[in-house]
C-alpha atoms as a PDB file:
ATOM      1  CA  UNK A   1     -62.534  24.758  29.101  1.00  0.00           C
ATOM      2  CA  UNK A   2     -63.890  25.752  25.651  1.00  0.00           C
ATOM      3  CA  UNK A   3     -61.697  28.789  25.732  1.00  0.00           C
ATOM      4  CA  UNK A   4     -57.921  26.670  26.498  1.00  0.00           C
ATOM      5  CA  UNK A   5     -58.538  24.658  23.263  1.00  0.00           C
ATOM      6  CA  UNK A   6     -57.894  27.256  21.064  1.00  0.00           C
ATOM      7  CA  UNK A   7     -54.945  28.788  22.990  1.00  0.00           C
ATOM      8  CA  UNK A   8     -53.148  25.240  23.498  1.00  0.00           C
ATOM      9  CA  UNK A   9     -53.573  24.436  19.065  1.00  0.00           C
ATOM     10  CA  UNK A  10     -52.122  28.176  18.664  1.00  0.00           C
ATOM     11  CA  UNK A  11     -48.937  26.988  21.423  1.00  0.00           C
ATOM     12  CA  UNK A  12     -48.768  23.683  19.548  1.00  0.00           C
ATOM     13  CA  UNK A  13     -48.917  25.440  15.949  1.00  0.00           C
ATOM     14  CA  UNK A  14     -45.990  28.111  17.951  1.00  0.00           C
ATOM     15  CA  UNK A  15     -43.631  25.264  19.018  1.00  0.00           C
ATOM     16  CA  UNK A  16     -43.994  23.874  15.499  1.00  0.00           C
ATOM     17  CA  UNK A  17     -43.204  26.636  13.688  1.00  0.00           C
ATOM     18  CA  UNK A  18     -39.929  27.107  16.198  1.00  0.00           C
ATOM     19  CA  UNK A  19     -38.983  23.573  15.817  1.00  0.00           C
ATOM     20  CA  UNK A  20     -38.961  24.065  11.945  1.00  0.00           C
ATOM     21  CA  UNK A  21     -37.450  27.696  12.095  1.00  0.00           C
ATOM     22  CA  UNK A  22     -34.364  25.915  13.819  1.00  0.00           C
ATOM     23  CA  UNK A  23     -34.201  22.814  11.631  1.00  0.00           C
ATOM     24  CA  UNK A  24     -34.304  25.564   8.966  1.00  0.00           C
ATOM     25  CA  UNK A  25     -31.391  27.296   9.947  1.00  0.00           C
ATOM     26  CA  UNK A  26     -29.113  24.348  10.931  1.00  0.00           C
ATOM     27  CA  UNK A  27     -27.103  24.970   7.727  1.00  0.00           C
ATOM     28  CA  UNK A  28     -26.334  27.701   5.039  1.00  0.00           C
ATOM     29  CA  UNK A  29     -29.129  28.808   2.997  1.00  0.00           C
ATOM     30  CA  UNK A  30     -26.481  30.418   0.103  1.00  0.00           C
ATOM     31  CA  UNK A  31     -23.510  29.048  -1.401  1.00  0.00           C
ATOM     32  CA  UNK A  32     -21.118  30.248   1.084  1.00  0.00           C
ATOM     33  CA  UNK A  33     -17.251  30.062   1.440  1.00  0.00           C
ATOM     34  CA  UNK A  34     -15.151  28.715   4.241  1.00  0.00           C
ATOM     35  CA  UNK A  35     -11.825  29.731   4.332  1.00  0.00           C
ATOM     36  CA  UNK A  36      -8.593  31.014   6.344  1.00  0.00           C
ATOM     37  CA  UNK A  37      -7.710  34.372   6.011  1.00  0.00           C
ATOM     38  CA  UNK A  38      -4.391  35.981   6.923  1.00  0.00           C
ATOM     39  CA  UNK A  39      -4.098  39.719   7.385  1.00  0.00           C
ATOM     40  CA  UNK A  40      -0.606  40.606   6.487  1.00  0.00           C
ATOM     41  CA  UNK A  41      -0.360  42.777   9.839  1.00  0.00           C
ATOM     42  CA  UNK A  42      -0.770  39.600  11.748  1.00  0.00           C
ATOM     43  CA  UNK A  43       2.334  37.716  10.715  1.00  0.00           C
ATOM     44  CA  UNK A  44       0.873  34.318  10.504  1.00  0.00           C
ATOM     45  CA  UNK A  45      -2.080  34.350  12.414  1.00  0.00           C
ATOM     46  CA  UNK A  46      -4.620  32.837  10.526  1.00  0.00           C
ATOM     47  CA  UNK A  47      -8.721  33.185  10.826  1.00  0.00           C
ATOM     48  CA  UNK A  48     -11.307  31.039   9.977  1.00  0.00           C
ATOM     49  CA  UNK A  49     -14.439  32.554   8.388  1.00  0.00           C
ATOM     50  CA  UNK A  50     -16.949  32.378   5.925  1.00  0.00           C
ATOM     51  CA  UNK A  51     -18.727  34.408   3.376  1.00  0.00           C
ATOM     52  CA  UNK A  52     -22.268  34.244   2.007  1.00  0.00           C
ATOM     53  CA  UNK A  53     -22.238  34.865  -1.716  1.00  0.00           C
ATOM     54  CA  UNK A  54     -25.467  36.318  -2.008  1.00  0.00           C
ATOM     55  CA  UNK A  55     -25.923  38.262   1.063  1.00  0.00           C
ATOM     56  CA  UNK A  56     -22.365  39.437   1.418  1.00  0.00           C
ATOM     57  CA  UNK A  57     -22.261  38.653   5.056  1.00  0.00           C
ATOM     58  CA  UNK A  58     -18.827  37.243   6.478  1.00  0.00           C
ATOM     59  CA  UNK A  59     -18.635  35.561  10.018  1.00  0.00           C
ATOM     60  CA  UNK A  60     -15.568  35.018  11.653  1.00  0.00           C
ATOM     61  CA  UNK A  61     -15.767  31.367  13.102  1.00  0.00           C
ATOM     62  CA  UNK A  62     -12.336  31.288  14.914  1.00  0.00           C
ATOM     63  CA  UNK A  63     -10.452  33.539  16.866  1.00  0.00           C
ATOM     64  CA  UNK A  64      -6.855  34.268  15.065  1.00  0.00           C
ATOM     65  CA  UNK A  65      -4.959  31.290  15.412  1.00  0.00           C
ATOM     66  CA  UNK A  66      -1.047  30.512  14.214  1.00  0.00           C
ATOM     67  CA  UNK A  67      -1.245  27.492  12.418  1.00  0.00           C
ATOM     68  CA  UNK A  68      -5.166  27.112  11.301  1.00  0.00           C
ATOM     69  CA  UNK A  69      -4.172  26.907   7.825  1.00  0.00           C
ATOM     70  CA  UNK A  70      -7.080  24.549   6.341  1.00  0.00           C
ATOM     71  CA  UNK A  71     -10.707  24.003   6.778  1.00  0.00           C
ATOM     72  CA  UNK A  72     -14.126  21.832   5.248  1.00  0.00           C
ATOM     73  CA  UNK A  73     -17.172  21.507   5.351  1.00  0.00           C
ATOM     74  CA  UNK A  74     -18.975  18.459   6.504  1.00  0.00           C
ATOM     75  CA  UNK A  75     -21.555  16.742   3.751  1.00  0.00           C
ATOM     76  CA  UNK A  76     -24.312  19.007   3.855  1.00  0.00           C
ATOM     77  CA  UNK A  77     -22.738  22.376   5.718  1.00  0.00           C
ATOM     78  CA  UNK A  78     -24.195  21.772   8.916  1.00  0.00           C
ATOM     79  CA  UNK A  79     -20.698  21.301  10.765  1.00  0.00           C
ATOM     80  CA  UNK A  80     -17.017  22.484  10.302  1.00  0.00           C
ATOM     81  CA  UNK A  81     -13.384  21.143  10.717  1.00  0.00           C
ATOM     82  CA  UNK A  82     -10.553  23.167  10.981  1.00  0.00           C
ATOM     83  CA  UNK A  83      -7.113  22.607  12.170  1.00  0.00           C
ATOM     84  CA  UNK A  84      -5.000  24.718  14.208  1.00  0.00           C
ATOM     85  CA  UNK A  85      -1.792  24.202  17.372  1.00  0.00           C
ATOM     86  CA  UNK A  86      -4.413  22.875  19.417  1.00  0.00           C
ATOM     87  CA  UNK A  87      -5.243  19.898  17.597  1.00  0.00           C
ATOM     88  CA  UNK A  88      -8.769  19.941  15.243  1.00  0.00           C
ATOM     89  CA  UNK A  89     -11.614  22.024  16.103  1.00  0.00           C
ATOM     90  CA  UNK A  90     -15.290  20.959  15.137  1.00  0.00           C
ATOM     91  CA  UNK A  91     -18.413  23.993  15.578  1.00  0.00           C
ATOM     92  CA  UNK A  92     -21.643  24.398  13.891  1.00  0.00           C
ATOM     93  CA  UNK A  93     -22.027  26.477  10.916  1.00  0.00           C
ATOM     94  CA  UNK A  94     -21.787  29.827  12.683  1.00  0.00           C
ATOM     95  CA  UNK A  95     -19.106  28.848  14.960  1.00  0.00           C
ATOM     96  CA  UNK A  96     -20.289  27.591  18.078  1.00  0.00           C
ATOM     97  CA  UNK A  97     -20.316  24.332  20.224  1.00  0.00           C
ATOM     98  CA  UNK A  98     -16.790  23.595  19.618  1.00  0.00           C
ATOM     99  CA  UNK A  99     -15.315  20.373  20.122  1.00  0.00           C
ATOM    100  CA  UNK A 100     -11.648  18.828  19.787  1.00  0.00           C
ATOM    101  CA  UNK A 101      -9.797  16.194  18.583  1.00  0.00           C
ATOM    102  CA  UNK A 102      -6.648  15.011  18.051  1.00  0.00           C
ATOM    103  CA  UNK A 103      -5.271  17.669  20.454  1.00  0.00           C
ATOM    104  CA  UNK A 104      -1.105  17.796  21.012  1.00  0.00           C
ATOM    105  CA  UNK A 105      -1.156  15.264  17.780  1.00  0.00           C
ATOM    106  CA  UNK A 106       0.896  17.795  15.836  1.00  0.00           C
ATOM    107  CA  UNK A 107       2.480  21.543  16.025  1.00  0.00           C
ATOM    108  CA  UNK A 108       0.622  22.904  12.918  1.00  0.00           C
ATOM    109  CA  UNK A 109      -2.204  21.344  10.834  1.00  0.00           C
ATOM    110  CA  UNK A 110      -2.004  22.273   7.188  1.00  0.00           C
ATOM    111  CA  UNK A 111      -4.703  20.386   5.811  1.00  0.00           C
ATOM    112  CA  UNK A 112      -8.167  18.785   6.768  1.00  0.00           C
ATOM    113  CA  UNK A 113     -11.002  16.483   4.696  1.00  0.00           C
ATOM    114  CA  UNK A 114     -14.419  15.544   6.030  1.00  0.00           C
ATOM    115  CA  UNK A 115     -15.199  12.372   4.517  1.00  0.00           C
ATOM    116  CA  UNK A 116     -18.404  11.933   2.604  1.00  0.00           C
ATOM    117  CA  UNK A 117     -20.559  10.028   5.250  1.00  0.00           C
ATOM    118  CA  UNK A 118     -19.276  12.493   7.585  1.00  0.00           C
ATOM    119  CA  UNK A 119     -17.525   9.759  10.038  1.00  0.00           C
ATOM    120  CA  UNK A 120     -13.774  10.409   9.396  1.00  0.00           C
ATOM    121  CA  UNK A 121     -11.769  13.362   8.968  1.00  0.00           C
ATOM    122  CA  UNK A 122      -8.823  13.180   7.308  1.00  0.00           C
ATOM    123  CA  UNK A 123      -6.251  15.556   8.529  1.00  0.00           C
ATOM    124  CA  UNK A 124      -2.253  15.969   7.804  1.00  0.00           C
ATOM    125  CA  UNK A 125       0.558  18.543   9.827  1.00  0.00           C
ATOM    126  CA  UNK A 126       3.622  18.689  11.142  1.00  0.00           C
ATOM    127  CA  UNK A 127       5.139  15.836  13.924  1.00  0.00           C
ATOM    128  CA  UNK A 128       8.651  15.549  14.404  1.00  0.00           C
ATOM    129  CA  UNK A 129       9.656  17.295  11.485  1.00  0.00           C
ATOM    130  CA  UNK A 130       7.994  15.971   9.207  1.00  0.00           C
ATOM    131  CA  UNK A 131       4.673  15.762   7.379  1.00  0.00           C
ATOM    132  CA  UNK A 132       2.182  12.692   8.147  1.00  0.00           C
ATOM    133  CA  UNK A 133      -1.525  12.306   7.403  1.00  0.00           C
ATOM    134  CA  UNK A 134      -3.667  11.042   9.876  1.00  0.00           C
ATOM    135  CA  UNK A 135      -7.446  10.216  10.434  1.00  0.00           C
ATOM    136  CA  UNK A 136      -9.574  10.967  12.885  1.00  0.00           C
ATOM    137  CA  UNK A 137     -12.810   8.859  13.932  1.00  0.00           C
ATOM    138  CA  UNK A 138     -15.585  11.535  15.484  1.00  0.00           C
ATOM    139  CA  UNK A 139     -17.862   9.103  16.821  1.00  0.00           C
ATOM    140  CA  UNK A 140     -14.670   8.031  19.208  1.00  0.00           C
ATOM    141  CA  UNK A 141     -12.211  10.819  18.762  1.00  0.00           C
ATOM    142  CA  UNK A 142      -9.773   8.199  18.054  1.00  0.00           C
ATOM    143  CA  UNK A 143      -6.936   8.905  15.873  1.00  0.00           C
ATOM    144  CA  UNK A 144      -4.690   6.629  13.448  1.00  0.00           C
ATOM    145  CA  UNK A 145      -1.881   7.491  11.036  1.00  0.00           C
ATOM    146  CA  UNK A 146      -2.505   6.078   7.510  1.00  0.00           C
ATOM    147  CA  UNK A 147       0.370   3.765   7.112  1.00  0.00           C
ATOM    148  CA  UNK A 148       2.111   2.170   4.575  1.00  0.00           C
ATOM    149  CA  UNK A 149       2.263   5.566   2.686  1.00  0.00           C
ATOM    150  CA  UNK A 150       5.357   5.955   0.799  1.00  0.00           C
ATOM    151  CA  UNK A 151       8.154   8.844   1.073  1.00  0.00           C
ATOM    152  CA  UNK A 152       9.262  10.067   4.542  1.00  0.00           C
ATOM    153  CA  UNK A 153       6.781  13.403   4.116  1.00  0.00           C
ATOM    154  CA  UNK A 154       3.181  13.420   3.306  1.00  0.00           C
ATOM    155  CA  UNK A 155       0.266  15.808   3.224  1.00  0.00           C
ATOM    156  CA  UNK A 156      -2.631  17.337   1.547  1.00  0.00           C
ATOM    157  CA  UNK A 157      -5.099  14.117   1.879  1.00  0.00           C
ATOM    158  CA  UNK A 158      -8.642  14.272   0.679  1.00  0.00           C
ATOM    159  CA  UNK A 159     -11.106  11.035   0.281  1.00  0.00           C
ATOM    160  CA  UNK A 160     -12.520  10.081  -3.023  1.00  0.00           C
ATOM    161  CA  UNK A 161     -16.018  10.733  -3.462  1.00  0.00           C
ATOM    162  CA  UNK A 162     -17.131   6.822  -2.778  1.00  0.00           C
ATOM    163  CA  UNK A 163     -14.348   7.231   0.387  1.00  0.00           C
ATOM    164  CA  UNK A 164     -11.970   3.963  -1.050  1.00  0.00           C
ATOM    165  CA  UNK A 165      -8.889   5.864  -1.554  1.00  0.00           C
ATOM    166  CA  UNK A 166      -7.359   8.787  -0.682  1.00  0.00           C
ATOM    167  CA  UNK A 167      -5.479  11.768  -2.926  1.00  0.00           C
ATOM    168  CA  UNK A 168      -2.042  13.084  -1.280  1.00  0.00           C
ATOM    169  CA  UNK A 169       1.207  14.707  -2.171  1.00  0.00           C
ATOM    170  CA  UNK A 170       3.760  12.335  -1.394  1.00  0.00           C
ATOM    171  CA  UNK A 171       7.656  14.128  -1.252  1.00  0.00           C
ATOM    172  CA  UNK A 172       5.938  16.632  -3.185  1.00  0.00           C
ATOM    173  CA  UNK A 173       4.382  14.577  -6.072  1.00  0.00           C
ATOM    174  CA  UNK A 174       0.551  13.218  -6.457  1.00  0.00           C
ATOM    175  CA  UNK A 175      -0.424   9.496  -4.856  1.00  0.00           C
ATOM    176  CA  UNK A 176      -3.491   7.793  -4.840  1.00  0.00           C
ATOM    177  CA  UNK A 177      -3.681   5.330  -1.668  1.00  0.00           C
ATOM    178  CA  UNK A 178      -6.151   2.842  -0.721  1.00  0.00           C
ATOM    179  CA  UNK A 179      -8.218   3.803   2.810  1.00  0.00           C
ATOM    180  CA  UNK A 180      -6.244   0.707   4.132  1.00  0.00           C
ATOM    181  CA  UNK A 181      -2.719   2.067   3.095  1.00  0.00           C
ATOM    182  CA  UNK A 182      -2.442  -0.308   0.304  1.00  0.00           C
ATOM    183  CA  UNK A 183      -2.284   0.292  -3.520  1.00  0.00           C
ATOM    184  CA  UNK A 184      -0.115   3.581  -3.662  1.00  0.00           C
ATOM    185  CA  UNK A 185       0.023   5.004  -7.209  1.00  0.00           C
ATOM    186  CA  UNK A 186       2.265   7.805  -8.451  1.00  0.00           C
ATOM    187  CA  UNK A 187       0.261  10.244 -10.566  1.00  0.00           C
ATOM    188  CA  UNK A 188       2.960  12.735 -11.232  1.00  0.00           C
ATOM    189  CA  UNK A 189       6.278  12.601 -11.298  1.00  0.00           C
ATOM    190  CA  UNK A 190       8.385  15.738 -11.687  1.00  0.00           C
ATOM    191  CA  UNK A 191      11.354  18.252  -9.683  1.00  0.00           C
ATOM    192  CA  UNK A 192       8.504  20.891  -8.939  1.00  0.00           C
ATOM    193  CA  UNK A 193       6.177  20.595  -5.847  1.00  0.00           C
ATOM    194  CA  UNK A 194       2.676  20.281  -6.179  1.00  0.00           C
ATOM    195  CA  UNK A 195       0.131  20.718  -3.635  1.00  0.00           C
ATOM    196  CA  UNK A 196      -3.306  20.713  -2.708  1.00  0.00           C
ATOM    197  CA  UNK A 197      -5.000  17.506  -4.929  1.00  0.00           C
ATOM    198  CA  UNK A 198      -8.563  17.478  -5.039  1.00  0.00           C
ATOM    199  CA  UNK A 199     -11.580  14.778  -6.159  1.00  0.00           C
ATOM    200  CA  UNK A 200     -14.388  16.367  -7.928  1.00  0.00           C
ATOM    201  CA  UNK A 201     -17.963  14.050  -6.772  1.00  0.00           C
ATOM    202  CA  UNK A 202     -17.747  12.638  -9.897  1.00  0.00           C
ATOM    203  CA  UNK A 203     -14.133  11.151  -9.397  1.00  0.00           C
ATOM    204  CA  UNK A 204     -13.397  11.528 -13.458  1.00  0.00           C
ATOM    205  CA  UNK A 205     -10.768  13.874 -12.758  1.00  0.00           C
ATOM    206  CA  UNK A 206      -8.185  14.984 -10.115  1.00  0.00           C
ATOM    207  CA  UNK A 207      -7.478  18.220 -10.133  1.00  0.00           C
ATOM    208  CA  UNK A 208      -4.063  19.739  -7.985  1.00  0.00           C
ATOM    209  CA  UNK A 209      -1.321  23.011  -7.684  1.00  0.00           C
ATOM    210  CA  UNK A 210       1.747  22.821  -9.540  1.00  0.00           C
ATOM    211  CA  UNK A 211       4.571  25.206  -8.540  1.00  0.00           C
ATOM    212  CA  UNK A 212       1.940  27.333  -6.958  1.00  0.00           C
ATOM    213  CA  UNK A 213       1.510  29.014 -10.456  1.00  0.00           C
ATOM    214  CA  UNK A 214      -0.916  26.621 -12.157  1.00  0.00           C
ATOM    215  CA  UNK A 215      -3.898  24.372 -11.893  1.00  0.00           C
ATOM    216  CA  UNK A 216      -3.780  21.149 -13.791  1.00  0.00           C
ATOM    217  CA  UNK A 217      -6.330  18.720 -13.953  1.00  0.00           C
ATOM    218  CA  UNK A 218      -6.068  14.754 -14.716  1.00  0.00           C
ATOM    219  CA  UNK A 219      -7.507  11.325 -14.553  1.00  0.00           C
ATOM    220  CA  UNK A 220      -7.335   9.320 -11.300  1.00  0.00           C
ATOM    221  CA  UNK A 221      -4.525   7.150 -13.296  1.00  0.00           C
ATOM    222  CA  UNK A 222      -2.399   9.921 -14.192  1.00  0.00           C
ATOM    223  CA  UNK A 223      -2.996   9.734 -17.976  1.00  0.00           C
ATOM    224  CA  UNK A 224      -4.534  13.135 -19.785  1.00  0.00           C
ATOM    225  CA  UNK A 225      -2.949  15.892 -17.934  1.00  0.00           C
ATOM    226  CA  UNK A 226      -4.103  19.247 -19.033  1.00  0.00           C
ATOM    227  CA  UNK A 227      -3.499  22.805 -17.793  1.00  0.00           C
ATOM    228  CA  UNK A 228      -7.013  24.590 -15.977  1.00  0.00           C
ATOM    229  CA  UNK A 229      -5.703  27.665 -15.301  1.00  0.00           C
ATOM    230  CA  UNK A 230      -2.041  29.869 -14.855  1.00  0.00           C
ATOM    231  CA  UNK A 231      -1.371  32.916 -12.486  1.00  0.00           C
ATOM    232  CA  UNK A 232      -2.003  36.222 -14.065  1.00  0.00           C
ATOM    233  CA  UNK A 233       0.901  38.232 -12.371  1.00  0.00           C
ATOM    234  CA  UNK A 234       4.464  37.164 -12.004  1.00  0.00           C
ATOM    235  CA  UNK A 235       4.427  37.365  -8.124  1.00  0.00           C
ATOM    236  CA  UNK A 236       0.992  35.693  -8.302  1.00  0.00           C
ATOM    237  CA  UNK A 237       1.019  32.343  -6.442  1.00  0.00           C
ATOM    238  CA  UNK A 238      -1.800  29.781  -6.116  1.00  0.00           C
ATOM    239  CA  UNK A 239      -2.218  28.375  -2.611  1.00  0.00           C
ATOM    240  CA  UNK A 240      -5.009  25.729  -3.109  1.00  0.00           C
ATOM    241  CA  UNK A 241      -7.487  24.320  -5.507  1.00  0.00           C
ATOM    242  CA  UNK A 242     -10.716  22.545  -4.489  1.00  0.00           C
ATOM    243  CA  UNK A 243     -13.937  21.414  -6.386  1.00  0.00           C
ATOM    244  CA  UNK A 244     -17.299  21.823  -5.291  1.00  0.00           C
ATOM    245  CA  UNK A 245     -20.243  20.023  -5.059  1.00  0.00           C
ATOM    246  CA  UNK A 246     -20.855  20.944  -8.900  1.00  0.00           C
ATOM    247  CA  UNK A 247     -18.466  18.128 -10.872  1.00  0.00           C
ATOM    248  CA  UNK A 248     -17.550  21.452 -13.098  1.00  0.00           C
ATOM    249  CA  UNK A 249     -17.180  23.902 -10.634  1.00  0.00           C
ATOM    250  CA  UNK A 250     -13.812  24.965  -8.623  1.00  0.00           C
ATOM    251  CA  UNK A 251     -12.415  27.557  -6.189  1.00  0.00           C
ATOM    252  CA  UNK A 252      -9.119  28.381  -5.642  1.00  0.00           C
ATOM    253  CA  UNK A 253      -7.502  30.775  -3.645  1.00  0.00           C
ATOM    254  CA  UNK A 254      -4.811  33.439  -4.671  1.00  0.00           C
ATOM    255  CA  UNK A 255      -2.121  35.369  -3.095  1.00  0.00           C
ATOM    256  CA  UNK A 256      -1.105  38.735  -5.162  1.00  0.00           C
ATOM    257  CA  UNK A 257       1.166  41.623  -4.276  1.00  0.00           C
ATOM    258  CA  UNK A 258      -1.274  43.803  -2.844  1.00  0.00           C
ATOM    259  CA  UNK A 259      -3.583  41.384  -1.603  1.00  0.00           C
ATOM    260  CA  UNK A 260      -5.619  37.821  -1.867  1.00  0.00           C
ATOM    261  CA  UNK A 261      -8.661  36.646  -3.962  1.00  0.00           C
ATOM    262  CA  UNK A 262     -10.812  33.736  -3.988  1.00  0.00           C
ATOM    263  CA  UNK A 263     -11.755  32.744  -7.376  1.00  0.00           C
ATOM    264  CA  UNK A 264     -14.462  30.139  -9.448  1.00  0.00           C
ATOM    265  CA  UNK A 265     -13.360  28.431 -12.298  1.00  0.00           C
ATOM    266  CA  UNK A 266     -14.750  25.568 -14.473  1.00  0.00           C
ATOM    267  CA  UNK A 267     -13.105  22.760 -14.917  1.00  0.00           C
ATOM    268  CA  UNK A 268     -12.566  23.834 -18.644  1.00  0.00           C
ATOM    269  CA  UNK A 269     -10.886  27.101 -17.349  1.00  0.00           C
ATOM    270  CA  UNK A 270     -14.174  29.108 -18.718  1.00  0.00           C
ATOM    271  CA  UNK A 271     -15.725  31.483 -16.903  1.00  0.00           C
ATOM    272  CA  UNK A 272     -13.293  32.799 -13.845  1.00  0.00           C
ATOM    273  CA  UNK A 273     -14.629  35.211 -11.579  1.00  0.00           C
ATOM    274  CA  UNK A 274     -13.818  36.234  -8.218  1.00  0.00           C
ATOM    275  CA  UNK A 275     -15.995  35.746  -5.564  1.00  0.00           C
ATOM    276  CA  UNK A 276     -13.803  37.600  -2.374  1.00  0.00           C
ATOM    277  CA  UNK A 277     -11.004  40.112  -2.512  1.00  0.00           C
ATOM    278  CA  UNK A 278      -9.355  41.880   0.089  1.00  0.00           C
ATOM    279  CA  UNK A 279      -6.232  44.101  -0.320  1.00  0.00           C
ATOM    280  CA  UNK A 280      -3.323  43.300   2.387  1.00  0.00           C
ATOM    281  CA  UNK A 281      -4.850  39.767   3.285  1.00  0.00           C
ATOM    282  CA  UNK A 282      -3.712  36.400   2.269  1.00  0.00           C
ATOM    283  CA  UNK A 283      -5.830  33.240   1.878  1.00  0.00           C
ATOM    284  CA  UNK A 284      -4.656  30.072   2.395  1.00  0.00           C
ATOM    285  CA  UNK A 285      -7.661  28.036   1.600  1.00  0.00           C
ATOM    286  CA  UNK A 286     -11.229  28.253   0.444  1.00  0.00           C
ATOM    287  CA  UNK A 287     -13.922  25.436  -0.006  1.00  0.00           C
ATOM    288  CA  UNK A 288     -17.315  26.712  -1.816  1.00  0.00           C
ATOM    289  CA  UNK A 289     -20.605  25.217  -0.201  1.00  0.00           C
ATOM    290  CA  UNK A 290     -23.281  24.717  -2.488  1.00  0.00           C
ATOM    291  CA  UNK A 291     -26.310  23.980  -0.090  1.00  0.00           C
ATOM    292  CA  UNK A 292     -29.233  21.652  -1.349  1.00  0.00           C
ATOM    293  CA  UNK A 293     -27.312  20.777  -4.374  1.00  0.00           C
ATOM    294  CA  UNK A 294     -28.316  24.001  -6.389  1.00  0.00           C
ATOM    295  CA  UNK A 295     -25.591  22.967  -9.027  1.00  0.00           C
ATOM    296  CA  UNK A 296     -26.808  22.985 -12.091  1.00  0.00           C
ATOM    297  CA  UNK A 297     -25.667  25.193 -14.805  1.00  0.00           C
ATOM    298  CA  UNK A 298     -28.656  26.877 -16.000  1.00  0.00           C
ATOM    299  CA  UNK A 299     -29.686  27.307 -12.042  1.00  0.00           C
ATOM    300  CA  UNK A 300     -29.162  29.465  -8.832  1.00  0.00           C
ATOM    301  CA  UNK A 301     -25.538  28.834  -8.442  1.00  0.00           C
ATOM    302  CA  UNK A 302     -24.792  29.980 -12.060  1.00  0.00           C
ATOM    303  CA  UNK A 303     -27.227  33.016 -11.093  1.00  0.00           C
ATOM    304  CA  UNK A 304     -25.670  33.739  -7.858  1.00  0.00           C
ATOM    305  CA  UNK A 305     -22.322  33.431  -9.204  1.00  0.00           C
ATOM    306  CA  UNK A 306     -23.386  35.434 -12.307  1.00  0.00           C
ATOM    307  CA  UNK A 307     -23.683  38.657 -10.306  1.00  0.00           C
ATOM    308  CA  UNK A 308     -20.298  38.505  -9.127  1.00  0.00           C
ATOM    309  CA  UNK A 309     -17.587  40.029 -11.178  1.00  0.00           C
ATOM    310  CA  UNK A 310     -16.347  37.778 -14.057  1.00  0.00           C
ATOM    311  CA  UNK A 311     -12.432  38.582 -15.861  1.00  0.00           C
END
């Protein structure tokens, strides 16, 4: 009996180390990017993937899909959301145990939002012609439109970072909306389309695409509009904008003539540099993860991002 004592605190002491081996890969260990890639030799088939910035590594996490044109991260990185013919599709962080929701809903889904707490996804596509944002519950799989939202056409929804209101382009201008439906605001107000708003966690600022040429940046009441950043090239077109986890940190995705980019940018248009590139692809989307909150300036993500090439 002497001689099982040892043996049985070595298998405890194994299991434990397992155990914490798996809690200690349940999530990225690198900021890492999520987004939908679209080979120009497939049409509009569209992949989800992602992209560790400091090992290099991408993983697929879809199979090509027509209409998967948006994707997020939940709080933390352990899950994703992305959207595609079949309704919303939730795996881990490398792509497995899917789930579904809000399947036959719509015919395409161009955007989708985790909310903070990780309870709701926000989600908006096509349905009957139109655009209409809707939001899913995953504890129930239940599914609501947002109503009272004005215009016939809405899209491009994404929570505020204390998950009150919502930021969406309504017939192609910038709304705030209460969660309820209630309290629409016009931010913007012009004949060019803007698209993709975003909430940085701080909520000082929204930041959206106009004319899929420019980012521009503003307060949540419209007031102080300033230009971030323009596209280099004349064919150069800006497909979305979102912030990151660092209140002065964004990534945006670019389409150019040859080819698509993913880019970081601070919010004072300093310091651009791209962080994927691929020659005859097209990405429609990106969202950077930061994991464990390494966001501060003098710290890993400015290291990590520091070895990537800067303009």
């Amino acid at each position: 009996m002497s001689y099982d004592r040892p043996r049985t605190r070595n298998l405890v002491l194994l299991v434990l180390f397992a155990a914490s081996a798996r809690v200690a890969i349940c999530q990225p260990r690198e900021p890492t990017l999520l987004y939908a890639r679209i080979p120009d030799s497939k049409g509009w088939e569209m992949q989800i993937s992602t992209h560790g910035l400091g090992s290099g590594v991408t993983t697929p996490i879809s199979e090509p899909l027509w209409g998967s044109w948006a994707s997020d991260w939940s709080a933390g990185g352990r899950r994703i959301v992305y959207g595609g013919t079949l309704g919303l599709t939730v795996v881990d962080w490398r792509g497995a145990d899917p789930g579904r929701f809000a399947e036959g809903v719509m015919t395409e889904i161009f955007a989708c939002d985790w909310s903070p707490d990780g309870r709701n996804i926000l989600f908006s596509g096509s349905a009957g012609g139109r655009s209409e944002i809707l939001v899913v519950h995953v504890a129930t799989g239940k599914t609501d439109r947002l109503a009272g939202l004005p215009g016939g056409s809405n899209g491009d929804p994404e929570w505020s970072p204390d998950a009150r209101q919502i930021v969406f382009i309504g017939e192609l201008d910038v709304y705030t909306v209460d969660v309820d439906g209630r309290n629409a605001v016009r931010l913007t107000e012009t004949r060019e389309e803007e698209t993709s708003p975003t909430w940085p966690p701080h909520g000082e600022e929204i930041a959206y695409v106009f004319e899929y040429r420019e980012i521009r940046a503003m307060r949540p009441d419209g007031q102080k509009q300033r230009l971030i950043v323009r596209a280099d090239g004349p064919l150069d077109q800006i497909w979305s904008v979102s912030w990151t986890a660092d209140p002065s940190l964004l990534v945006y995705a670019e389409t150019r003539p040859n080819g698509g980019r993913i880019v970081s940018i601070r919010g004072d248009g300093s310091d651009r540099r791209v962080l994927l590139e691929e020659d005859r692809v097209r990405y429609s989307s990106a969202r950077l993860l930061l994991p464990g909150l390494a966001v501060d300036a003098g710290g890993k993500v400015a290291t990590m991002l520091g070895r990537l090439k800067s303009e």
